[in-house]
Protein backbone atom coordinates (compact mmCIF):
# COMPACT_ATOMS: atom_id res chain seq x y z
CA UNK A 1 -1.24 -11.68 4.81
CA UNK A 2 -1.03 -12.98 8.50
CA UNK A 3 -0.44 -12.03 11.32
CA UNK A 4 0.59 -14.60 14.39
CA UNK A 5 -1.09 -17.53 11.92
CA UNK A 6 -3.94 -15.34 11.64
CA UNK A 7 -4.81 -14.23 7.81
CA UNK A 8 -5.87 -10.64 8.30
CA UNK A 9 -6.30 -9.21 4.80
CA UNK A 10 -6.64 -11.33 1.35
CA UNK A 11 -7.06 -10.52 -2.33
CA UNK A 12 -9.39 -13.23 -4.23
CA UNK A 13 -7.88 -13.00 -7.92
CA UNK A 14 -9.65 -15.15 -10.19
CA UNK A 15 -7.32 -16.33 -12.69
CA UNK A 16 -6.69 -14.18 -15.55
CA UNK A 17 -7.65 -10.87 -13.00
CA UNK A 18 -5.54 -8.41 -11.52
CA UNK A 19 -5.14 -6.77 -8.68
CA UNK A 20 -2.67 -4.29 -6.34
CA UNK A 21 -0.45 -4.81 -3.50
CA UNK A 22 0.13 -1.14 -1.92
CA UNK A 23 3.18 -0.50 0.24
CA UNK A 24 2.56 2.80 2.43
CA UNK A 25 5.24 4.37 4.22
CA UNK A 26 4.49 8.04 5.79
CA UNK A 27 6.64 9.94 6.25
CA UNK A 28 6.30 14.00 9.01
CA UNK A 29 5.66 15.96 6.62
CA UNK A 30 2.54 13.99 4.99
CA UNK A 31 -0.92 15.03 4.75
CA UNK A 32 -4.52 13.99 4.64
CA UNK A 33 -4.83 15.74 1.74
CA UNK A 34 -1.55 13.59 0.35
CA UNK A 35 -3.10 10.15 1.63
CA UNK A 36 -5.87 10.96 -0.49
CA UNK A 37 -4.09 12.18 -3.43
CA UNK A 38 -1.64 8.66 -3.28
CA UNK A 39 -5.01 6.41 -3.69
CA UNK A 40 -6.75 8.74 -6.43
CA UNK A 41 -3.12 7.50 -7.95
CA UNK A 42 -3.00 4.14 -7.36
CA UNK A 43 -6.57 3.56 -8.13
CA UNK A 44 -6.17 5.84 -11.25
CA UNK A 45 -2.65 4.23 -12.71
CA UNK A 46 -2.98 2.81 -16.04
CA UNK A 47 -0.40 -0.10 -15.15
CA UNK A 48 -2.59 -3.46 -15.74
CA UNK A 49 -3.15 -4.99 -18.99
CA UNK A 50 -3.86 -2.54 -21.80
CA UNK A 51 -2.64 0.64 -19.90
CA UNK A 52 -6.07 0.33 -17.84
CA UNK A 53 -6.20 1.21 -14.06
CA UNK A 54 -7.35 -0.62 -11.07
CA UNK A 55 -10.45 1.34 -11.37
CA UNK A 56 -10.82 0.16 -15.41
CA UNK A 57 -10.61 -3.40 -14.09
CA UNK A 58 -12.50 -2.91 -10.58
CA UNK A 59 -8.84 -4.66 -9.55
CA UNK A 60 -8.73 -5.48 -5.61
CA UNK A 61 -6.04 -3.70 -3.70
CA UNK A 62 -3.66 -4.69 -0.37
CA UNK A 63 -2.98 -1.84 1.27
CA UNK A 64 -0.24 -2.92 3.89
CA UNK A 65 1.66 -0.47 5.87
CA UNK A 66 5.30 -0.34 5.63
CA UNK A 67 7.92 2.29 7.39
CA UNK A 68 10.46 0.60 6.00
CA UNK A 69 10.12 2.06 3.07
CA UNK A 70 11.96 5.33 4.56
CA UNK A 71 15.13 3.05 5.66
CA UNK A 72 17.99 5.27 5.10
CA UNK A 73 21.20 3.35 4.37
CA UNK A 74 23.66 6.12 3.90
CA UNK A 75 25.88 5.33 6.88
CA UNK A 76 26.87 1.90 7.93
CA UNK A 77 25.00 -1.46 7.82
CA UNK A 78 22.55 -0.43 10.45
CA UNK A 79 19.20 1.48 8.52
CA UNK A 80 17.76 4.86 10.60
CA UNK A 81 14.31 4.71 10.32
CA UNK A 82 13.92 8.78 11.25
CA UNK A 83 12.31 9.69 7.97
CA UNK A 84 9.07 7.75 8.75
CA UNK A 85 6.73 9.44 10.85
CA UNK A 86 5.49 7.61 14.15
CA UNK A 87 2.64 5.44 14.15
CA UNK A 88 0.23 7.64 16.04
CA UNK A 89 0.83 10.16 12.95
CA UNK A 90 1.06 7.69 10.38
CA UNK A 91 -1.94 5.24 10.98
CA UNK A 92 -4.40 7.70 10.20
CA UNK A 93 -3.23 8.50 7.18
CA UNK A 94 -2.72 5.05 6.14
CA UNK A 95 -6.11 4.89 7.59
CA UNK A 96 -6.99 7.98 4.70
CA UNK A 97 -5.83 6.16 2.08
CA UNK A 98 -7.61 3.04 2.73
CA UNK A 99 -10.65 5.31 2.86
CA UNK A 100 -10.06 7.32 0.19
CA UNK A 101 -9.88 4.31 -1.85
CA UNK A 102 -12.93 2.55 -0.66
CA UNK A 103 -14.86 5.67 -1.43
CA UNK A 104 -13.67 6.00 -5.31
CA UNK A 105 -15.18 2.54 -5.19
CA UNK A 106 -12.20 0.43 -4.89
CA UNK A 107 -12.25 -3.34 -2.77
CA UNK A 108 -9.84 -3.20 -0.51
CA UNK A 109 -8.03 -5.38 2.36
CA UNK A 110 -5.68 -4.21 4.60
CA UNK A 111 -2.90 -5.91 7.12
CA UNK A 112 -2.83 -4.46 10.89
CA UNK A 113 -0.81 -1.37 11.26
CA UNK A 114 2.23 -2.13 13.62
CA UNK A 115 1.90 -5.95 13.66
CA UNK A 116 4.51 -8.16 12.39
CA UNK A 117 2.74 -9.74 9.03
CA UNK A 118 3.78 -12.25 6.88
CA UNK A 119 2.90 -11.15 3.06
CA UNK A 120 2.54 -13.42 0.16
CA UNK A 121 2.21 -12.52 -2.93
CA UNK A 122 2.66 -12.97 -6.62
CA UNK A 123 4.25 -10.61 -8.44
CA UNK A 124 3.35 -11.08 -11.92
CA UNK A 125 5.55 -9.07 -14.70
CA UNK A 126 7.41 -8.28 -12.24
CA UNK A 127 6.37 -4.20 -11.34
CA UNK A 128 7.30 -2.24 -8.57
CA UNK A 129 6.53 1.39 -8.87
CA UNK A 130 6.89 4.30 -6.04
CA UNK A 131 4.37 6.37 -6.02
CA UNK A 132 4.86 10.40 -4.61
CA UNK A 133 2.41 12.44 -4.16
């Protein structure tokens, strides 16, 4: 992931390993106590070869912050982005997460909360799963 041609967070996969790319949108009415619940999940969810977890397979995980996942499209062609909580609430529980992970014992890398990044990424299978906590 980069930001202004500046890689900021990176995932080194050897081949034939797995690992996690983790979209976080917040939304008002999240927690700390949520934030910590979401990466207990996504460390904990048997998704990677075999039904084993990141934390089975001591898989990496990109943790990149992402409002947009609270567009709402319901009226016209123009998203409202009202359902995700400001940055000065949400950064420190994307902050949480990232933490929470780190202390189950999970490598992670993150991108820079608010900056424009550009993410690569391969998405093998393809899965996409939304997590709630």
């Amino acid at each position: 992931m980069a930001v202004d041609d500046r890689i900021v967070g990176a995932l080194d996969i050897p081949d034939g390993c797995h690992g996690l790319v983790a979209l976080v949108g917040v939304t008002h009415e999240d927690t700390a106590a949520d934030a910590e619940k979401l990466a207990d999940k996504i460390w904990r969810l048997r998704i990677l070869d075999g039904e084993r977890s990141a934390a089975d397979l001591d898989a990496p995980i990109l943790v990149i912050s992402q409002f947009t996942l609270y567009a709402n499209t319901a009226k016209g062609r123009r998203p409202s982005w009202n359902a995700a909580a400001p940055g000065p609430t949400a950064a420190p529980l994307v902050d949480a997460v990232v933490a929470s992970l780190r202390a189950a014992g999970a490598t992670v890398a993150t991108g820079e909360f608010g900056a424009h990044m550009r993410v690569s990424l391969v998405n093998d299978g393809p899965v996409t799963i939304q997590l709630e906590v």
